[in-house]
Protein backbone atom coordinates (compact mmCIF):
# COMPACT_ATOMS: atom_id res chain seq x y z
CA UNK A 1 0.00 0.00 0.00
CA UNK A 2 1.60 3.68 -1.13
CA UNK A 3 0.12 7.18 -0.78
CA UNK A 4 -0.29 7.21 -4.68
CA UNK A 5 -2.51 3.83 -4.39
CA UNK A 6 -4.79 5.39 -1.97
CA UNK A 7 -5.15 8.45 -4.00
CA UNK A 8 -5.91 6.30 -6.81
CA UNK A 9 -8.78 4.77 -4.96
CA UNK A 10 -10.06 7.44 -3.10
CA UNK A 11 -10.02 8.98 -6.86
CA UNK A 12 -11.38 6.09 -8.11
CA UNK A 13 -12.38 3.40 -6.46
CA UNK A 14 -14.96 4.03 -3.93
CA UNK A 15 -18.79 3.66 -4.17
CA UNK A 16 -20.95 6.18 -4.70
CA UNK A 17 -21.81 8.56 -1.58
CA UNK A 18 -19.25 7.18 -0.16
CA UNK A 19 -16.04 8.83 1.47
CA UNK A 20 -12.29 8.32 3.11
CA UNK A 21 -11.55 9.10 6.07
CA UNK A 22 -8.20 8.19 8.50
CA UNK A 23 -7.71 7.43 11.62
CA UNK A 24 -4.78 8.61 13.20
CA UNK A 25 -3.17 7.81 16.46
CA UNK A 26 -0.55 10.93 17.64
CA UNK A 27 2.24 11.20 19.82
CA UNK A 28 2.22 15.10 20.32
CA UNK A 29 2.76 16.52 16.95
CA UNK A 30 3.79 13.19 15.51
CA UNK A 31 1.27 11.04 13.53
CA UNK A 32 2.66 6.77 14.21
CA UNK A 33 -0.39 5.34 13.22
CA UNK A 34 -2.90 5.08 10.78
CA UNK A 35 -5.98 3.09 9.88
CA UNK A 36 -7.32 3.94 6.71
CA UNK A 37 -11.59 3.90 6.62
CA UNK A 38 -14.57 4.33 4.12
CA UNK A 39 -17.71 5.83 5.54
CA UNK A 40 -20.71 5.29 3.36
CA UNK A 41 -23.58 7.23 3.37
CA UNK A 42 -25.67 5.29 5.89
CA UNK A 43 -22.65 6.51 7.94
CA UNK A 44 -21.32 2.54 8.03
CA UNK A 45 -17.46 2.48 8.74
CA UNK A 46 -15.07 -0.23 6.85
CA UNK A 47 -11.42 -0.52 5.88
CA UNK A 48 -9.84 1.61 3.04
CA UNK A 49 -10.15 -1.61 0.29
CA UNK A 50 -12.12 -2.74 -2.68
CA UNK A 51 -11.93 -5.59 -4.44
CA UNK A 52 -8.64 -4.80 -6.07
CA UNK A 53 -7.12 -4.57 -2.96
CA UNK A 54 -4.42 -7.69 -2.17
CA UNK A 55 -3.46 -6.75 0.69
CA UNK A 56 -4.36 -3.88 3.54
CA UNK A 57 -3.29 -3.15 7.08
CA UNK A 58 -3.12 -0.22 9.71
CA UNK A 59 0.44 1.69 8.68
CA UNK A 60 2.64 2.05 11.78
CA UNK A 61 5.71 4.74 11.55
CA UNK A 62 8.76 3.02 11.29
CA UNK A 63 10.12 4.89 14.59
CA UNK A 64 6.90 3.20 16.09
CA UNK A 65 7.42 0.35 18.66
CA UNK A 66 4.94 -1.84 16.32
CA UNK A 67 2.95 -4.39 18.86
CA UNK A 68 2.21 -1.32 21.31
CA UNK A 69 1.16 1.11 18.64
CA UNK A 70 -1.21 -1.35 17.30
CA UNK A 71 -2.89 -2.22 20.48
CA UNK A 72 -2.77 1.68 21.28
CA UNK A 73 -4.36 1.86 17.48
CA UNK A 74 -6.76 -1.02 18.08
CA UNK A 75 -8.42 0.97 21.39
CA UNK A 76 -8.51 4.46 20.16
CA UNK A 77 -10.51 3.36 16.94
CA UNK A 78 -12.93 0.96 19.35
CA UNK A 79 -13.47 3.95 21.46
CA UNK A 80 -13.75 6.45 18.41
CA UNK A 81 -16.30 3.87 16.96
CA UNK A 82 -18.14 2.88 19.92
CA UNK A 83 -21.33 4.28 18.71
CA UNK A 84 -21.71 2.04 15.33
CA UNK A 85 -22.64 -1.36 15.70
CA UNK A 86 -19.67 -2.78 13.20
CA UNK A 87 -16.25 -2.14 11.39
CA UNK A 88 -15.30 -4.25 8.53
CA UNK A 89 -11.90 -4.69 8.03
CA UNK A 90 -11.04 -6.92 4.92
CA UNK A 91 -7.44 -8.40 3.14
CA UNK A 92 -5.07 -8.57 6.00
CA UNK A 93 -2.38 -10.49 5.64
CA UNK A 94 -3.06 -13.50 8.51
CA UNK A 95 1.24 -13.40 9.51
CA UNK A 96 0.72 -9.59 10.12
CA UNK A 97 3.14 -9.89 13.19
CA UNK A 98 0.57 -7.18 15.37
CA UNK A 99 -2.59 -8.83 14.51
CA UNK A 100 -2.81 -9.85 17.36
CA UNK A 101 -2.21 -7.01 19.32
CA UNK A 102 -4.39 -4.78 16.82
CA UNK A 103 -7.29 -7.32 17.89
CA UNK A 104 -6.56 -7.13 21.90
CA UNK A 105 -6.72 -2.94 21.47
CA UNK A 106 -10.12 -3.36 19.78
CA UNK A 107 -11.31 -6.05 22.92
CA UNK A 108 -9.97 -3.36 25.67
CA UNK A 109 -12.53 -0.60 24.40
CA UNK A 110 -15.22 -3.27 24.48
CA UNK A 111 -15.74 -4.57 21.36
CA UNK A 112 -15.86 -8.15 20.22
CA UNK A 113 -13.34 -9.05 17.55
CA UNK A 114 -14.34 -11.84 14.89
CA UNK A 115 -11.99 -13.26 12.07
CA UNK A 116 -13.20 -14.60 8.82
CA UNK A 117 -11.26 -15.63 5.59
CA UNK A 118 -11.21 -13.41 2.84
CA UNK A 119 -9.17 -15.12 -0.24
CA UNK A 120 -6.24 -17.34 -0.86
CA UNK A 121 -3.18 -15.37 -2.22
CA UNK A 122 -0.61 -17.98 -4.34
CA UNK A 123 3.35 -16.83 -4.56
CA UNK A 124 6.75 -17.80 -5.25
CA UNK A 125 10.03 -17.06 -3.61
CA UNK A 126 12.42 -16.04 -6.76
CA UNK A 127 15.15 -15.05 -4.92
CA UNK A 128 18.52 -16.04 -7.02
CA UNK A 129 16.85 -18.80 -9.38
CA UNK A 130 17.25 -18.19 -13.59
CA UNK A 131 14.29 -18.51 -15.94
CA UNK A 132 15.40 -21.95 -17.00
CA UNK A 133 15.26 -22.95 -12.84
CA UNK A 134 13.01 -21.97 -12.39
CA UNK A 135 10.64 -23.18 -15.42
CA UNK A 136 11.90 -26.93 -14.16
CA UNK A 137 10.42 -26.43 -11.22
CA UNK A 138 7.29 -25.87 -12.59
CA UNK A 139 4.61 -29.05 -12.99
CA UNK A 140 5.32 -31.32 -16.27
CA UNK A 141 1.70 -29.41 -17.62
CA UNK A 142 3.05 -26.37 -17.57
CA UNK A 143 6.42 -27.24 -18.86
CA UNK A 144 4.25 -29.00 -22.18
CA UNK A 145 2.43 -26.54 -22.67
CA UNK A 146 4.76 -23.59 -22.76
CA UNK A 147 7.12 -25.93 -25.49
CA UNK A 148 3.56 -26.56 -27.65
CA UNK A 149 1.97 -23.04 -27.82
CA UNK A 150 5.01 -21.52 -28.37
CA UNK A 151 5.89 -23.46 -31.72
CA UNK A 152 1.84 -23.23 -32.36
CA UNK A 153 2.37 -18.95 -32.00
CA UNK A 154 4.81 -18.81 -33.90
CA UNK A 155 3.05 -21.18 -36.95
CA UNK A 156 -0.01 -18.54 -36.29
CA UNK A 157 1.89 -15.49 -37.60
CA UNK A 158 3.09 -12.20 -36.00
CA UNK A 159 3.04 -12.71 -32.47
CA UNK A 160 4.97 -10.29 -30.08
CA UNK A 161 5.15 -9.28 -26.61
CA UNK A 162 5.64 -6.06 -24.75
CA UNK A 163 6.38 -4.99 -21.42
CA UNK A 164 5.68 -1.32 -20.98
CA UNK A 165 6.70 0.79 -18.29
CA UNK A 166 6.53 4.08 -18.95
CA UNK A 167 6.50 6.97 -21.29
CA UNK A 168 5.33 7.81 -24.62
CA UNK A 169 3.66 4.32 -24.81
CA UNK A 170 1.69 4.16 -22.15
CA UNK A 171 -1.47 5.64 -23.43
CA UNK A 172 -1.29 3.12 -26.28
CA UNK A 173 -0.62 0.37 -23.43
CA UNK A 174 -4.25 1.73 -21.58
CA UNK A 175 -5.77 1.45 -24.85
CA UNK A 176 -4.79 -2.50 -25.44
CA UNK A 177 -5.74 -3.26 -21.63
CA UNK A 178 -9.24 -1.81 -22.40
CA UNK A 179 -9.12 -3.32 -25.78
CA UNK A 180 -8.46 -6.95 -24.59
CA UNK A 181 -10.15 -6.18 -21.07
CA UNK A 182 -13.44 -6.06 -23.35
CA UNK A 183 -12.98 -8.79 -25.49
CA UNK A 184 -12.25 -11.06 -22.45
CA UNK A 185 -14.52 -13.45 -20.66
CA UNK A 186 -14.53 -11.31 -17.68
CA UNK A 187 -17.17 -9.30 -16.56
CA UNK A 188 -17.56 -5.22 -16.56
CA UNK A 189 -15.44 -3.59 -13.84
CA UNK A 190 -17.08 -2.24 -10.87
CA UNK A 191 -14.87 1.01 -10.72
CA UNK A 192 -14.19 1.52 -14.86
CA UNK A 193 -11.56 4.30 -14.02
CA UNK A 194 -9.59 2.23 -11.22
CA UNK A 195 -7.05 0.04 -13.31
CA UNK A 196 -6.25 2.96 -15.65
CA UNK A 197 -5.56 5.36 -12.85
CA UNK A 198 -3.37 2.66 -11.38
CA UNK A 199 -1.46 2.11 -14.48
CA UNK A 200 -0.18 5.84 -14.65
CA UNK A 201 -0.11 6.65 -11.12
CA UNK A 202 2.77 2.60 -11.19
CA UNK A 203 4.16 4.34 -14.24
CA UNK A 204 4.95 7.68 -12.48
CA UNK A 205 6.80 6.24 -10.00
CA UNK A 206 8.68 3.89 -12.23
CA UNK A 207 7.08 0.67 -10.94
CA UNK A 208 4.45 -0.82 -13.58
CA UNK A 209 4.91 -4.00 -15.50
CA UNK A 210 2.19 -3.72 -18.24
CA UNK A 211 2.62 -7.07 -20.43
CA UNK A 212 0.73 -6.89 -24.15
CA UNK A 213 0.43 -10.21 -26.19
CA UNK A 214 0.18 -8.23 -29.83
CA UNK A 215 -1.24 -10.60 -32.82
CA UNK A 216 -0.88 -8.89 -36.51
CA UNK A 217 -0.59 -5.71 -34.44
CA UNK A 218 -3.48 -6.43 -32.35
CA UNK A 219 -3.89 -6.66 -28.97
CA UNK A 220 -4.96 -10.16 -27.23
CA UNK A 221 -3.99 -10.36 -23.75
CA UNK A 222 -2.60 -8.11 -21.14
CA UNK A 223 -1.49 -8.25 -17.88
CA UNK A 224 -1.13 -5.13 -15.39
CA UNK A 225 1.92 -5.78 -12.56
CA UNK A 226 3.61 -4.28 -10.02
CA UNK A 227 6.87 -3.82 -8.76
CA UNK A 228 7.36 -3.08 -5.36
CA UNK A 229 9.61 -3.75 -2.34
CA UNK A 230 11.29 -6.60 -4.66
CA UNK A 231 8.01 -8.51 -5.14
CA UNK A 232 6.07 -8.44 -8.33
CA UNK A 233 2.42 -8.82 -8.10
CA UNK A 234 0.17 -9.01 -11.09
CA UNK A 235 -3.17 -7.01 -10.36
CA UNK A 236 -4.74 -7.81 -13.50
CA UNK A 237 -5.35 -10.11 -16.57
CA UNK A 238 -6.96 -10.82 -19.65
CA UNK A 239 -6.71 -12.09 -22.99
CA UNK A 240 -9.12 -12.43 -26.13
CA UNK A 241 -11.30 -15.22 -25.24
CA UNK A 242 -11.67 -15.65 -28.90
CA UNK A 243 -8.19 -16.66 -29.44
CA UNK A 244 -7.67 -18.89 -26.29
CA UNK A 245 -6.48 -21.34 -28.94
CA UNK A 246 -3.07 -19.46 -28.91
CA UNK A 247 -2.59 -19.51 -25.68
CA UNK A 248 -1.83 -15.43 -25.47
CA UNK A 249 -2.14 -15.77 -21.68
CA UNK A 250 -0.35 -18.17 -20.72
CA UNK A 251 2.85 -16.95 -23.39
CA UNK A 252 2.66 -13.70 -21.96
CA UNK A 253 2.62 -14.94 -18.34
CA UNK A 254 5.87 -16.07 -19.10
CA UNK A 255 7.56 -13.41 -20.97
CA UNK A 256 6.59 -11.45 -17.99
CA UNK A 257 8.30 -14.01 -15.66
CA UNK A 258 11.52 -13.99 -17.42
CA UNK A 259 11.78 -10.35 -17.71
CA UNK A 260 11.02 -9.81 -13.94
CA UNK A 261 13.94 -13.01 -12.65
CA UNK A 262 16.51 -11.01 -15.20
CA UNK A 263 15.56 -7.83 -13.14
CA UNK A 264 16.60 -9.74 -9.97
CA UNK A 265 12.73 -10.16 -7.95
CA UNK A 266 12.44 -11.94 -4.85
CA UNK A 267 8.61 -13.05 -5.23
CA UNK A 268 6.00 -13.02 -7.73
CA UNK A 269 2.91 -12.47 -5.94
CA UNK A 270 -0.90 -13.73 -7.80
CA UNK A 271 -2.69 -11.63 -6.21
CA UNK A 272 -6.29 -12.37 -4.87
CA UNK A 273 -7.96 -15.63 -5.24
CA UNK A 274 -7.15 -19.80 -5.78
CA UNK A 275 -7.93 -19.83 -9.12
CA UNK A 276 -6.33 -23.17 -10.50
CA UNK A 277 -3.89 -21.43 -12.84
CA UNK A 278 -2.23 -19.97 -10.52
CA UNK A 279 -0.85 -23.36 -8.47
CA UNK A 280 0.86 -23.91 -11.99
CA UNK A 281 3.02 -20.52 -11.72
CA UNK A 282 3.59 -20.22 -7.82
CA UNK A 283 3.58 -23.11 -4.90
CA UNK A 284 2.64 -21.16 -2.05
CA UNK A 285 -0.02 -20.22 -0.67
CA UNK A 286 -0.83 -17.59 2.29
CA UNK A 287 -4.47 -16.43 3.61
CA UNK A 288 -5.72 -13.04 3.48
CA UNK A 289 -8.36 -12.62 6.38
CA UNK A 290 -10.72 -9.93 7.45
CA UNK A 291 -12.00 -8.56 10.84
CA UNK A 292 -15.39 -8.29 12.32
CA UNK A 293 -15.04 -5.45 15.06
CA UNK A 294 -18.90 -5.17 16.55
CA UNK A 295 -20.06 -3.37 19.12
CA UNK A 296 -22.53 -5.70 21.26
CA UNK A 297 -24.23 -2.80 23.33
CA UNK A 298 -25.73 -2.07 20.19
CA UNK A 299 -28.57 -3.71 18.80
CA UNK A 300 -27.44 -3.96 15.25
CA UNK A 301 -23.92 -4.92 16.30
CA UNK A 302 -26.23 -8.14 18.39
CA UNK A 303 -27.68 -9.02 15.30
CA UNK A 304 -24.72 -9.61 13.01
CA UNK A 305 -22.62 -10.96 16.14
CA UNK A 306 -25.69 -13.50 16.50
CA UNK A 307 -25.56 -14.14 12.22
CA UNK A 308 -22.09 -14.41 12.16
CA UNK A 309 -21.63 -16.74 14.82
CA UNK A 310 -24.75 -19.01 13.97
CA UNK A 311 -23.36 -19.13 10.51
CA UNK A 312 -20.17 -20.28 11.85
CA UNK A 313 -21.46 -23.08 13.75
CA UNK A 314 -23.94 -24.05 10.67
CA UNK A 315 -21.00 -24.49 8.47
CA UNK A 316 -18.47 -26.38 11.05
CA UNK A 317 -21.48 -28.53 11.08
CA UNK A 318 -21.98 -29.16 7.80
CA UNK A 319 -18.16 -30.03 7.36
CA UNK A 320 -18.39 -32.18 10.17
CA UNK A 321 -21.23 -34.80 8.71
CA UNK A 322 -19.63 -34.11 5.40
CA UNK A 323 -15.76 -35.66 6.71
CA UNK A 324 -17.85 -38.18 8.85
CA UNK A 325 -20.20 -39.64 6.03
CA UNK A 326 -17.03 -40.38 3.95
CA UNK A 327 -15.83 -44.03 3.94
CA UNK A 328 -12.89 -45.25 5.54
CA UNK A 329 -9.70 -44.90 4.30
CA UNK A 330 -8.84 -48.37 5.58
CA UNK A 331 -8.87 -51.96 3.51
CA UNK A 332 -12.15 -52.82 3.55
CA UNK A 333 -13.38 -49.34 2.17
CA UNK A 334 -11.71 -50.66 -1.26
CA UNK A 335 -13.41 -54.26 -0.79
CA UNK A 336 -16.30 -54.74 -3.38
């Protein structure tokens, strides 16, 4: 998270009547912590993320004793917020090392603190390994099918690849994201402006990756990353569902790959979700969480403490008769 990708989404990304707002714990005249909010119109209070968000947490100043500033953090918003019945706080990282502490600051003003899953988020240390490495590390599949859709590309014609990063081609690089974006089998964006803003706002400060798969000098997939911190994370992909035959995904995948290991990376990063794909490219996988904070003095913040909980159980039911109706794993289970 960065000033400019705030902006972005404050610019951007937010629903309609609705508006940022920060919460910001001082030290005299020195800000060394921050929780950044959405209020809607209703006047409901939730964390500063959409659903292009991968990853969101308070911001502690680096001068900050972290573990103490978050519980300090966690308090002062539970007090600040005492009179709404919820917070929603979605896409933290689940190893955020103050989590914890965050959560016991929220349970000292009186609120009760529930955690839920959010989405999967697949990666893959890079640190040191080559293209070729790293490609035989891959699964057999992948390896295949990189050696057969290149030859069939290059049977089909012009094919070519481009990574832009900045200048005078980045307006033609918006232009082919939109272009494929709306040939693609994926539905309209939610916020039309957001990825477009993000693109020049990760070209101004020198960290976009914007891969385009051209075919007879038209576009058929692209991929929006970024580069940040030594981690690339792709935000965003498409390709011309029409032409799935070539494979313009998965070739520009990795022609991205191989440019970001020869600029020396340390993890590719695949973003939100556990799409199948995406075990093929990376072999890790980390959870990204989110944070009921409800106030149960309030009759509203009863309600969805009530929902959320009997939901809870239902489903840890469910899985229960589910695991126990399944036979044996023993000998006679195989026995017909």
């Amino acid at each position: 998270m960065s000033r400019e990708w705030f902006c972005n989404m404050i610019a951007n990304g937010l629903p309609p009547d609705t508006e940022a707002c920060f919460g910001v714990l001082m030290d005299g005249a020195t800000a060394i912590a921050i929780v950044p909010l959405q209020r809607s119109a209703a006047g409901a209070l939730s964390g500063l993320s959409n659903c292009y968000t991968c990853v969101y947490r308070p911001l502690i100043a680096a001068h900050a004793t972290e573990h103490e500033s978050s519980y300090v953090l966690g308090r002062a918003l539970g007090i600040s917020c005492a009179g709404l019945p919820l917070i929603r706080i979605d896409c933290l990282p689940s190893e955020w090392p103050a989590l914890a502490a965050f959560s016991a600051g929220v349970r000292s003003a009186g609120l009760v603190v529930r955690q839920f899953d959010c989405f999967g988020n697949w990666y893959e240390p890079m640190q040191g390994r080559s293209w070729e490495g790293y490609v035989d590390s891959r699964p057999g599949n992948l390896r295949e099918l990189l050696r057969r859709r290149r030859r069939r590309a290059h049977r089909a014609g012009d094919v070519s690849y481009e990574i832009i990063e900045q200048g005078h081609r980045l307006e033609c690089g918006i232009e082919a994201y939109e272009f494929v974006y709306q040939r693609s089998w994926k539905p309209a964006e939610p916020f039309p402006q957001f990825n477009a803003g993000l693109i020049q706002e990760a070209a101004r400060l020198g960290v976009l990756r914007l891969g385009i798969c051209w075919h007879n000098q038209t576009p058929i997939a692209a991929q929006l990353w970024i580069v940040a911190h030594g981690a690339a994370t792709v935000m965003k992909l498409a390709h011309n569902e029409a032409l799935r035959s070539l494979s313009p995904g998965t070739l520009l995948t990795a022609t991205v790959i191989e440019r970001l290991l020869e600029e020396g990376i340390s993890e590719i990063d695949f973003g939100r979700g556990d799409d199948p794909y995406k075990q093929l490219w990376a072999g890790h996988r980390r959870q990204r969480i989110g944070l009921l904070l409800v106030n149960p003095r309030r009759l509203g913040g009863l309600y969805l403490l009530a929902r959320h909980d009997m939901g809870r159980a239902i489903r840890g039911l469910r899985r229960r008769a589910t695991v126990e109706g399944q036979p044996s794993r023993g000998g006679d289970a195989h026995t017909l």
